[in-house]
N, C-alpha and C. Protein backbone atom coordinates (compact mmCIF):
# COMPACT_ATOMS: atom_id res chain seq x y z
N UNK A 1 86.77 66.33 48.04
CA UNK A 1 87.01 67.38 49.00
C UNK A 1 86.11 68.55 48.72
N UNK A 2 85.81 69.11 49.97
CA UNK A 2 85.07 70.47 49.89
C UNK A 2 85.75 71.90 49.68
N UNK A 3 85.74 72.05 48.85
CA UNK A 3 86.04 74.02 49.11
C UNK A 3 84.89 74.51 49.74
N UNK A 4 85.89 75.67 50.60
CA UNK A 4 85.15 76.51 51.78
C UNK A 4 85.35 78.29 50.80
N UNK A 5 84.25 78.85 50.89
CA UNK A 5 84.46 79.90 50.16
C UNK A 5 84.42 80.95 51.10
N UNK A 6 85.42 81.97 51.45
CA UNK A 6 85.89 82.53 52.32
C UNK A 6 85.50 83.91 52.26
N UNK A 7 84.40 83.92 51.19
CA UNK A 7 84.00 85.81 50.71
C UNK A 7 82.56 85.90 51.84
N UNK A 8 82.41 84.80 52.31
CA UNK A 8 80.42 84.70 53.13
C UNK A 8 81.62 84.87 54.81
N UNK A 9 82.19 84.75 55.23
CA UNK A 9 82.46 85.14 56.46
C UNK A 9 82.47 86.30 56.79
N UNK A 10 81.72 87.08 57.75
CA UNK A 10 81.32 88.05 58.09
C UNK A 10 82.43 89.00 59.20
N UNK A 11 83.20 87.98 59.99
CA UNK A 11 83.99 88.30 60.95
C UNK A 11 83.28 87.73 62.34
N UNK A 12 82.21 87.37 62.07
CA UNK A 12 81.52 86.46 63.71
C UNK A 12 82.82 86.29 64.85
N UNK A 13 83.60 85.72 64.67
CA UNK A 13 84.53 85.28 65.50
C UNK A 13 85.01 86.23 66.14
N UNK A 14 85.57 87.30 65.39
CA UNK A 14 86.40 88.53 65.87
C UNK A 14 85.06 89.50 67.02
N UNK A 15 83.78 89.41 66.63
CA UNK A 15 83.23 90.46 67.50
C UNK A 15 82.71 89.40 68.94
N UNK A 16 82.45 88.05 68.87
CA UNK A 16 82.79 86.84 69.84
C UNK A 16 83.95 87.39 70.51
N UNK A 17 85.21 87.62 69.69
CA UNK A 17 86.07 87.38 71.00
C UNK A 17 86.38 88.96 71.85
N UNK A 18 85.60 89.81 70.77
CA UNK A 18 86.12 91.10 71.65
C UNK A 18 85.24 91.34 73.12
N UNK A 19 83.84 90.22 72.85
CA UNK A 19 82.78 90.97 73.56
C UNK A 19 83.26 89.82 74.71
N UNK A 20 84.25 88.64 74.51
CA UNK A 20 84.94 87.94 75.49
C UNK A 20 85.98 88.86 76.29
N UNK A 21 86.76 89.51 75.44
CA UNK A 21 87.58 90.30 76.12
C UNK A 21 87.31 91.10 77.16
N UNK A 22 86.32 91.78 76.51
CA UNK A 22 85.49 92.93 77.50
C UNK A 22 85.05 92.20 78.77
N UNK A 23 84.38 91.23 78.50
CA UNK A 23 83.59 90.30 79.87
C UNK A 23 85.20 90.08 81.13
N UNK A 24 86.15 89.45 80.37
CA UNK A 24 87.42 89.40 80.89
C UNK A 24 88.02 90.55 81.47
N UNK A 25 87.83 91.70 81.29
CA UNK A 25 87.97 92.97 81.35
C UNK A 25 87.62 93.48 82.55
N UNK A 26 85.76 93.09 82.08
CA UNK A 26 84.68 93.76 83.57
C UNK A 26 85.48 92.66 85.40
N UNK A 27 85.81 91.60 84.41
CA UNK A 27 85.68 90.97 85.99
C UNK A 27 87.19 90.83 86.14
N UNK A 28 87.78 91.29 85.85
CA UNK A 28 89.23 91.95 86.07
C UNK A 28 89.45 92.95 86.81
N UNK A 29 88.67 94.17 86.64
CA UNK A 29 88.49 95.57 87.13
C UNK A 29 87.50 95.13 88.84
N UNK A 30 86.66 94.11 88.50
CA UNK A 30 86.37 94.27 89.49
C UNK A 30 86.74 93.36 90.39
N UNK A 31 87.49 92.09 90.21
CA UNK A 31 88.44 91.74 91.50
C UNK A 31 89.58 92.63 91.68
N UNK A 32 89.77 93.26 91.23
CA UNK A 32 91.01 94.63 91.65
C UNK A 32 90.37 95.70 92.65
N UNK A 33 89.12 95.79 92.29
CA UNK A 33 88.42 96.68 93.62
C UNK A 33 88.11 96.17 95.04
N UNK A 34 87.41 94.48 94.63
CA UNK A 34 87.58 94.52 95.94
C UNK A 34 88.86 93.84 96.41
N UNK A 35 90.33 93.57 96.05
CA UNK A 35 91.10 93.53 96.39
C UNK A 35 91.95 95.09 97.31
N UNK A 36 91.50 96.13 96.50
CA UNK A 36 91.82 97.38 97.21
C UNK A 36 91.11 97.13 98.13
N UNK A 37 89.85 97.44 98.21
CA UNK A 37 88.71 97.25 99.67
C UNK A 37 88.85 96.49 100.59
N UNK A 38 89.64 95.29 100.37
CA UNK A 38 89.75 94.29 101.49
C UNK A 38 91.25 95.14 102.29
N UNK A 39 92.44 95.28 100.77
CA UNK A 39 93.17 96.39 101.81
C UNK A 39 93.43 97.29 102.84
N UNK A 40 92.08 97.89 102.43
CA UNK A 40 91.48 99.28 103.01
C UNK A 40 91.02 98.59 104.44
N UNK A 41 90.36 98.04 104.24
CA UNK A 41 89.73 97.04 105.74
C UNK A 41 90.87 96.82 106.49
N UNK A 42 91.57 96.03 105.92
CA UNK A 42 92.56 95.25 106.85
C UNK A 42 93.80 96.62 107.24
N UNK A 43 93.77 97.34 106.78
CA UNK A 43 94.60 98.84 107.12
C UNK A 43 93.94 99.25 108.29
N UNK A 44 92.60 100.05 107.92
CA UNK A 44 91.92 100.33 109.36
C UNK A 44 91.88 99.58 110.56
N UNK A 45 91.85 98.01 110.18
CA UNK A 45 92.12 97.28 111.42
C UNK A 45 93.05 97.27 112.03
N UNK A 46 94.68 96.97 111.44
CA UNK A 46 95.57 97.23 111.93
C UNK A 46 95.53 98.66 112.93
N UNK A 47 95.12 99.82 112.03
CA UNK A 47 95.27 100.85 112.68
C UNK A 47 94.57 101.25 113.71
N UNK A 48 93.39 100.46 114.03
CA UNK A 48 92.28 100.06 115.49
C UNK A 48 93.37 99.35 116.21
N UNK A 49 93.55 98.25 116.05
CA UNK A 49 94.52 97.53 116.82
C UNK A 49 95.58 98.25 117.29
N UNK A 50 96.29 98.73 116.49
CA UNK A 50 97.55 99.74 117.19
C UNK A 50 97.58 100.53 118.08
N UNK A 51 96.10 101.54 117.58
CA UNK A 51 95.87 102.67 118.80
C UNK A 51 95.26 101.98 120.53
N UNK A 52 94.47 100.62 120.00
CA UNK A 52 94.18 100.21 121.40
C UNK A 52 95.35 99.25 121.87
N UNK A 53 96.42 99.08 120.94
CA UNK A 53 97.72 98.67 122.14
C UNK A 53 98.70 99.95 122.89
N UNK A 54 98.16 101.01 122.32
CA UNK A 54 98.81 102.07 122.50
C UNK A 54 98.26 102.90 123.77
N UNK A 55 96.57 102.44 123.70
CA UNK A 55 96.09 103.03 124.50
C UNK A 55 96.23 101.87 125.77
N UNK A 56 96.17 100.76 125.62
CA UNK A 56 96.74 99.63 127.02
C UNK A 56 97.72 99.87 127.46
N UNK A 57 99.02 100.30 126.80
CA UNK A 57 100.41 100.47 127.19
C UNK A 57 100.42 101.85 128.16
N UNK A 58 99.42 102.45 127.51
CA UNK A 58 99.12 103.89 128.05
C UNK A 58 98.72 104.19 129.25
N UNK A 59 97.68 102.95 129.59
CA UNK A 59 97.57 102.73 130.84
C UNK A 59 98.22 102.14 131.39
N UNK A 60 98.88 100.96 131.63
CA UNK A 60 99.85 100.11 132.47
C UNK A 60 100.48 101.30 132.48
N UNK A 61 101.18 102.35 131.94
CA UNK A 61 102.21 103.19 132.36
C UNK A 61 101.89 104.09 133.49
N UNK A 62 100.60 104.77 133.17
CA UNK A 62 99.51 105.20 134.32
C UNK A 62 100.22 104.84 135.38
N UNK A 63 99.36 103.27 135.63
CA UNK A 63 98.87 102.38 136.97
C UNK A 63 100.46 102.40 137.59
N UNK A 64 101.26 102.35 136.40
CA UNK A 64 102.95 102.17 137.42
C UNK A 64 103.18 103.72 137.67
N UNK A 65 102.78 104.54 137.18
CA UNK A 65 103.41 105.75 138.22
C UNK A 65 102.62 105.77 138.92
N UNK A 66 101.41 105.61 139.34
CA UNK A 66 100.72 105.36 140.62
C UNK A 66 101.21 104.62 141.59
N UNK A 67 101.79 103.56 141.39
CA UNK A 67 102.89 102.52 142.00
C UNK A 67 103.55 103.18 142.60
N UNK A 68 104.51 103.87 141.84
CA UNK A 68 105.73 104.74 142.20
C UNK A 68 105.17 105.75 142.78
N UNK A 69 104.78 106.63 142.68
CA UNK A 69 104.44 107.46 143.50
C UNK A 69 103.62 107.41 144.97
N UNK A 70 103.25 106.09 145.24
CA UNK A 70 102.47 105.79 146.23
C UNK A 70 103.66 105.22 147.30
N UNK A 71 103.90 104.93 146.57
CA UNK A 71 105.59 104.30 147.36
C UNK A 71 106.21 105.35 148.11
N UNK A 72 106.79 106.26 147.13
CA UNK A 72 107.81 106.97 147.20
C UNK A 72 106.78 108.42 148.41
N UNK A 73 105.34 107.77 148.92
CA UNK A 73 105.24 109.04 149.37
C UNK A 73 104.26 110.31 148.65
N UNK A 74 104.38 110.13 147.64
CA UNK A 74 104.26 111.71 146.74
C UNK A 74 102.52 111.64 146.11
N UNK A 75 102.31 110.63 146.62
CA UNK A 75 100.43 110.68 145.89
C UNK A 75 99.78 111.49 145.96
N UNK A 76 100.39 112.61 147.75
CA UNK A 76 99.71 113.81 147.98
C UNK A 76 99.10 115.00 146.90
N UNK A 77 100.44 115.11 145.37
CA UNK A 77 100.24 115.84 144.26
C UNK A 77 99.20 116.12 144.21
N UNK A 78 98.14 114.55 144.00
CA UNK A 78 97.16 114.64 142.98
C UNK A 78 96.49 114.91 143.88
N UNK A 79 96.12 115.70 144.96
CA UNK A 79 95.22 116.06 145.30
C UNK A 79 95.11 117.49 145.05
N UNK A 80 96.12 118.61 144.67
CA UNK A 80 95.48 119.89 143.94
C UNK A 80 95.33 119.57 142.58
N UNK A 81 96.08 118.58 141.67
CA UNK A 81 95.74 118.81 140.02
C UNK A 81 96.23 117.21 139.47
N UNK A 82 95.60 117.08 138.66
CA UNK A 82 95.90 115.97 138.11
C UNK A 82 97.39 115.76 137.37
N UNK A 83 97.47 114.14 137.06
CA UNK A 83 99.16 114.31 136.21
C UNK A 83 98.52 113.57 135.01
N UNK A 84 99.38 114.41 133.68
CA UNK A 84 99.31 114.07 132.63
C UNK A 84 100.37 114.09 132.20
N UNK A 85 100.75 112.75 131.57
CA UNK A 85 101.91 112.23 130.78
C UNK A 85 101.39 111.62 129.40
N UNK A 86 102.49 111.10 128.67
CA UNK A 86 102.74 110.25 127.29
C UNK A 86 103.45 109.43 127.51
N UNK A 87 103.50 108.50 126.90
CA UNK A 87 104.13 107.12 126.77
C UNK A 87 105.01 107.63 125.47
N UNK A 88 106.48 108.14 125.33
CA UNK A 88 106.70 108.36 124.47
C UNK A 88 107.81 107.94 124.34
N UNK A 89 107.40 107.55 122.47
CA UNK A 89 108.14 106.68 121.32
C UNK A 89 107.66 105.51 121.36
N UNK A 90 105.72 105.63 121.38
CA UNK A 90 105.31 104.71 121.34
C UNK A 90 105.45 103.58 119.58
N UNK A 91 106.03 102.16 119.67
CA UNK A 91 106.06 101.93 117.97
C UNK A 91 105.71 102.03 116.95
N UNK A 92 105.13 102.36 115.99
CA UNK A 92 103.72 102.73 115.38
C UNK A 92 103.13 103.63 115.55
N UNK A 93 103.07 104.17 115.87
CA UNK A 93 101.52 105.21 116.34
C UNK A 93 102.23 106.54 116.04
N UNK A 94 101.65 107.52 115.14
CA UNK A 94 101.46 108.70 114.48
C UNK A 94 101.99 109.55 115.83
N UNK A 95 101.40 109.37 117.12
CA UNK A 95 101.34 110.66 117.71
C UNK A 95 101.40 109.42 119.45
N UNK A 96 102.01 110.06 120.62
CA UNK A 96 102.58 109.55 121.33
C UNK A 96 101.10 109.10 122.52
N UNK A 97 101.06 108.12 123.12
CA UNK A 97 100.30 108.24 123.64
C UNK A 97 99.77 108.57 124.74
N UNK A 98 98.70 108.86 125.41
CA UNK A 98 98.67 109.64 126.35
C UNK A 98 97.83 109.20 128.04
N UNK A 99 98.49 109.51 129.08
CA UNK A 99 97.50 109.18 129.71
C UNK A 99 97.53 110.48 131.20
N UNK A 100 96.25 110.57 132.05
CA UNK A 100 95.78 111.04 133.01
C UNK A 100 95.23 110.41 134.13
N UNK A 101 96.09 111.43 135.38
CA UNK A 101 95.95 110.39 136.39
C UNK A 101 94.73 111.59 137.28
N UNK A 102 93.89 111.10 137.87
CA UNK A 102 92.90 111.77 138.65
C UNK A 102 92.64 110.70 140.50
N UNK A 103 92.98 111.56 141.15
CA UNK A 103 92.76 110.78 142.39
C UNK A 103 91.26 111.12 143.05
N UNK A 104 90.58 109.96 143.05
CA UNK A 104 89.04 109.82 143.64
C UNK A 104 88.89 110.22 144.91
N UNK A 105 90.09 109.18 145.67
CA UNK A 105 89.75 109.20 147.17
C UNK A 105 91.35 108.59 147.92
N UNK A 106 91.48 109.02 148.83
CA UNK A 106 92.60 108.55 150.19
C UNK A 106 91.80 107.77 150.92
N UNK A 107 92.63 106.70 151.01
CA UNK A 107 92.07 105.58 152.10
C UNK A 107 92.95 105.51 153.35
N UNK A 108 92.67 105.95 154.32
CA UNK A 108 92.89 106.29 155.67
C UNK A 108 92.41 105.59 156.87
N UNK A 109 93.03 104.97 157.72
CA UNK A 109 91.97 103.87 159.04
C UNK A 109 93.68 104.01 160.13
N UNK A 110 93.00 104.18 160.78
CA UNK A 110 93.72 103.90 162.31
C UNK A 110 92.99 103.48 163.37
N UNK A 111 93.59 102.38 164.11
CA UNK A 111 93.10 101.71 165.01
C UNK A 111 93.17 101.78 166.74
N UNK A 112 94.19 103.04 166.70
CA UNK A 112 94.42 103.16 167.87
C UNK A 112 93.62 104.87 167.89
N UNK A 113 93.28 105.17 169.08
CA UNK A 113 92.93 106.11 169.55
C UNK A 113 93.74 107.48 169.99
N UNK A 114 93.73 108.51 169.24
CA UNK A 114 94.57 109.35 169.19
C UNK A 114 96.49 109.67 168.07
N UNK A 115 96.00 108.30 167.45
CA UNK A 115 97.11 108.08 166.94
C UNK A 115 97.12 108.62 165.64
N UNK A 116 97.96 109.00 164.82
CA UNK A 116 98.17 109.92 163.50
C UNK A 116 97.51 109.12 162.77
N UNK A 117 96.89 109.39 161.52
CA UNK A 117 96.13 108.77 160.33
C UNK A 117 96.98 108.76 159.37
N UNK A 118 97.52 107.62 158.92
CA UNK A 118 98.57 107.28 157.79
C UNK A 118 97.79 106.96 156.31
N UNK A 119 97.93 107.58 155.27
CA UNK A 119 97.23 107.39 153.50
C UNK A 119 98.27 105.47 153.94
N UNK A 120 96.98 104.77 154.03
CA UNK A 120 97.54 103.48 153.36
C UNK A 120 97.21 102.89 152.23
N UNK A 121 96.22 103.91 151.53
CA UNK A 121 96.11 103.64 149.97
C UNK A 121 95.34 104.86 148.92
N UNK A 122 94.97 104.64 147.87
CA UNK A 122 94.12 105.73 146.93
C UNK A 122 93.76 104.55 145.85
N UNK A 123 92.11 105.61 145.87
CA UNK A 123 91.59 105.23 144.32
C UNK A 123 91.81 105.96 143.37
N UNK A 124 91.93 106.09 142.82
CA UNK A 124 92.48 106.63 141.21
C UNK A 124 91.89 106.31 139.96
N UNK A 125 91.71 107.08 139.44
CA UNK A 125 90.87 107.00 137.84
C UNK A 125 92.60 107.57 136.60
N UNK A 126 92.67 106.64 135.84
CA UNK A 126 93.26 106.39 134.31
C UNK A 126 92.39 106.86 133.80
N UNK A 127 92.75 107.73 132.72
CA UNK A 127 92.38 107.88 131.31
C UNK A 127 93.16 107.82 130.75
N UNK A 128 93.39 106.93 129.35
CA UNK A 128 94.45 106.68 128.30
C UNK A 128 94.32 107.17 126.99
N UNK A 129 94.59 107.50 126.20
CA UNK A 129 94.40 107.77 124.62
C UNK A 129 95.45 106.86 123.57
N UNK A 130 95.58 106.40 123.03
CA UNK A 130 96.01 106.01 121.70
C UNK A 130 95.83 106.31 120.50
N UNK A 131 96.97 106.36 119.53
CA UNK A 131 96.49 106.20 118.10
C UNK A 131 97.22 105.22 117.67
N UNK A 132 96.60 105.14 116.55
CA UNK A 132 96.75 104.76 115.14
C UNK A 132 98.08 104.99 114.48
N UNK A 133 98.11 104.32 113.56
CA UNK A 133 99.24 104.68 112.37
C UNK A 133 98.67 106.00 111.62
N UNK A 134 97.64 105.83 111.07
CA UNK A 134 97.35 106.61 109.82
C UNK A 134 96.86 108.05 110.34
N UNK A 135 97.27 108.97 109.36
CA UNK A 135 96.38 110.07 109.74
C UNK A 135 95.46 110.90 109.12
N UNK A 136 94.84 111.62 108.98
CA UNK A 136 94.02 112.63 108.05
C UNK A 136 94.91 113.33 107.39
N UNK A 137 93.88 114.16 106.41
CA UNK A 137 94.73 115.64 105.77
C UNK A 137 94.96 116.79 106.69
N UNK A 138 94.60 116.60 107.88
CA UNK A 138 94.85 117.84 108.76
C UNK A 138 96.16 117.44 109.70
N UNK A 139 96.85 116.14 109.44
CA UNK A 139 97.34 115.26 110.29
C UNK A 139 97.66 115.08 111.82
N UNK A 140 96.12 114.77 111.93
CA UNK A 140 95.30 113.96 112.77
C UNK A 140 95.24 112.94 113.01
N UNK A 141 95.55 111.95 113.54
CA UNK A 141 95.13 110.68 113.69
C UNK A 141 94.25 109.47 113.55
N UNK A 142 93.88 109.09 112.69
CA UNK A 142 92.33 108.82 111.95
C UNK A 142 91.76 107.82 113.36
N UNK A 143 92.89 107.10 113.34
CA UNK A 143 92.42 106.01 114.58
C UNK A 143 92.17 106.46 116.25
N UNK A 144 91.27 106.63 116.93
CA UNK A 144 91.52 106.59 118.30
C UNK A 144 90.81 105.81 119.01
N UNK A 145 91.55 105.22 120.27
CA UNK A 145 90.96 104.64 121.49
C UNK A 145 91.55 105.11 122.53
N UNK A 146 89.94 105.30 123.51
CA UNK A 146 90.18 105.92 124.57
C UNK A 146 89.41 104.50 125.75
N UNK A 147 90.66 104.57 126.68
CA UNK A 147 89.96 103.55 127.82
C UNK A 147 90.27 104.33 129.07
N UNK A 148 89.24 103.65 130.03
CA UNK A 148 89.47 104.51 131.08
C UNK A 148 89.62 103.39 132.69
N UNK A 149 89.96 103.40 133.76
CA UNK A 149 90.56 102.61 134.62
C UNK A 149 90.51 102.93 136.03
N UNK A 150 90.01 102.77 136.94
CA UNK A 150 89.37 102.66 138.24
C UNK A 150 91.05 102.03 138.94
N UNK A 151 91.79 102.51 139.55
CA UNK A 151 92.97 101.64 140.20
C UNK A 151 93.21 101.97 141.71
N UNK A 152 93.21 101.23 142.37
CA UNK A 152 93.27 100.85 143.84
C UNK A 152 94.56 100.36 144.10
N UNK A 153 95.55 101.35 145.09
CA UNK A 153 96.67 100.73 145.54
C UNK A 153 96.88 101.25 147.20
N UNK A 154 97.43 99.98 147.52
CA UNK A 154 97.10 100.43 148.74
C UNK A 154 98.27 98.87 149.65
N UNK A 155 98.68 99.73 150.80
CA UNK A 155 99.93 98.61 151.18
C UNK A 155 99.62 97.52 151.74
């Protein structure tokens, strides 16, 4: 049998495994970053997504009081000032969303001669706003989408 004389070992092993540790370490720290970063991504997206369902909802709400009001008669309003509403207690979204109604034009035709001119329709311009979930330090809304909508109703 061999004796191993144990006074010539230097510690090799021990600075091997620290400079393993460390390596274990670096690429530890850095799948944790981009695990935050992919977070961060997929946050902002959500919060894109939200504000432009907020800002769609924003409009369909629009286009139906245009509905209603075309019905009921009353479209005349928008011809001194525009209407601005919110969609409010929209789910998600920081701040309520918003939309504006602007009337382009009255569509008017009569076929008989001398006979009264009846509004049998309007063009109309939507503007919508949405947000986001998240907001700034000024709390602001980090996310916005704005769409805008050309609507024609008419009997």
């Amino acid at each position: 049998m061999r004796q191993t004389n144990f006074q010539y070992q230097n510690g090799a092993v021990l600075v091997i495994a620290l400079i393993m540790l460390l390596l274990l370490t670096v690429i530890g720290l850095a799948s944790m970053r981009g695990t935050s970063l992919q977070e961060n991504m997929s946050g902002n997206m959500r919060d894109s997504s939200l504000a432009l369902q907020a800002s769609e909802a924003s409009l369909r709400k629009g286009e139906t009081e245009v509905i209603s009001r075309f019905k009921a008669g009353t479209l005349s309003v928008l011809e001194t000032a525009n209407v601005s509403d919110t969609y409010p207690n929209f789910p998600g979204a920081s701040k309520d969303p918003e939309y504006q109604i602007t009337l382009l034009a009255k569509l008017r035709t009569s076929t008989e001669a001398g006979a009264p001119i009846d509004d049998e329709g309007a063009l109309v311009r939507i503007e919508s706003s949405g947000y986001g979930r998240s907001t700034n330090s000024d709390a602001t809304p980090s996310a916005q989408v704005k769409l805008r909508s050309t609507f024609l109703v008419e009997q």
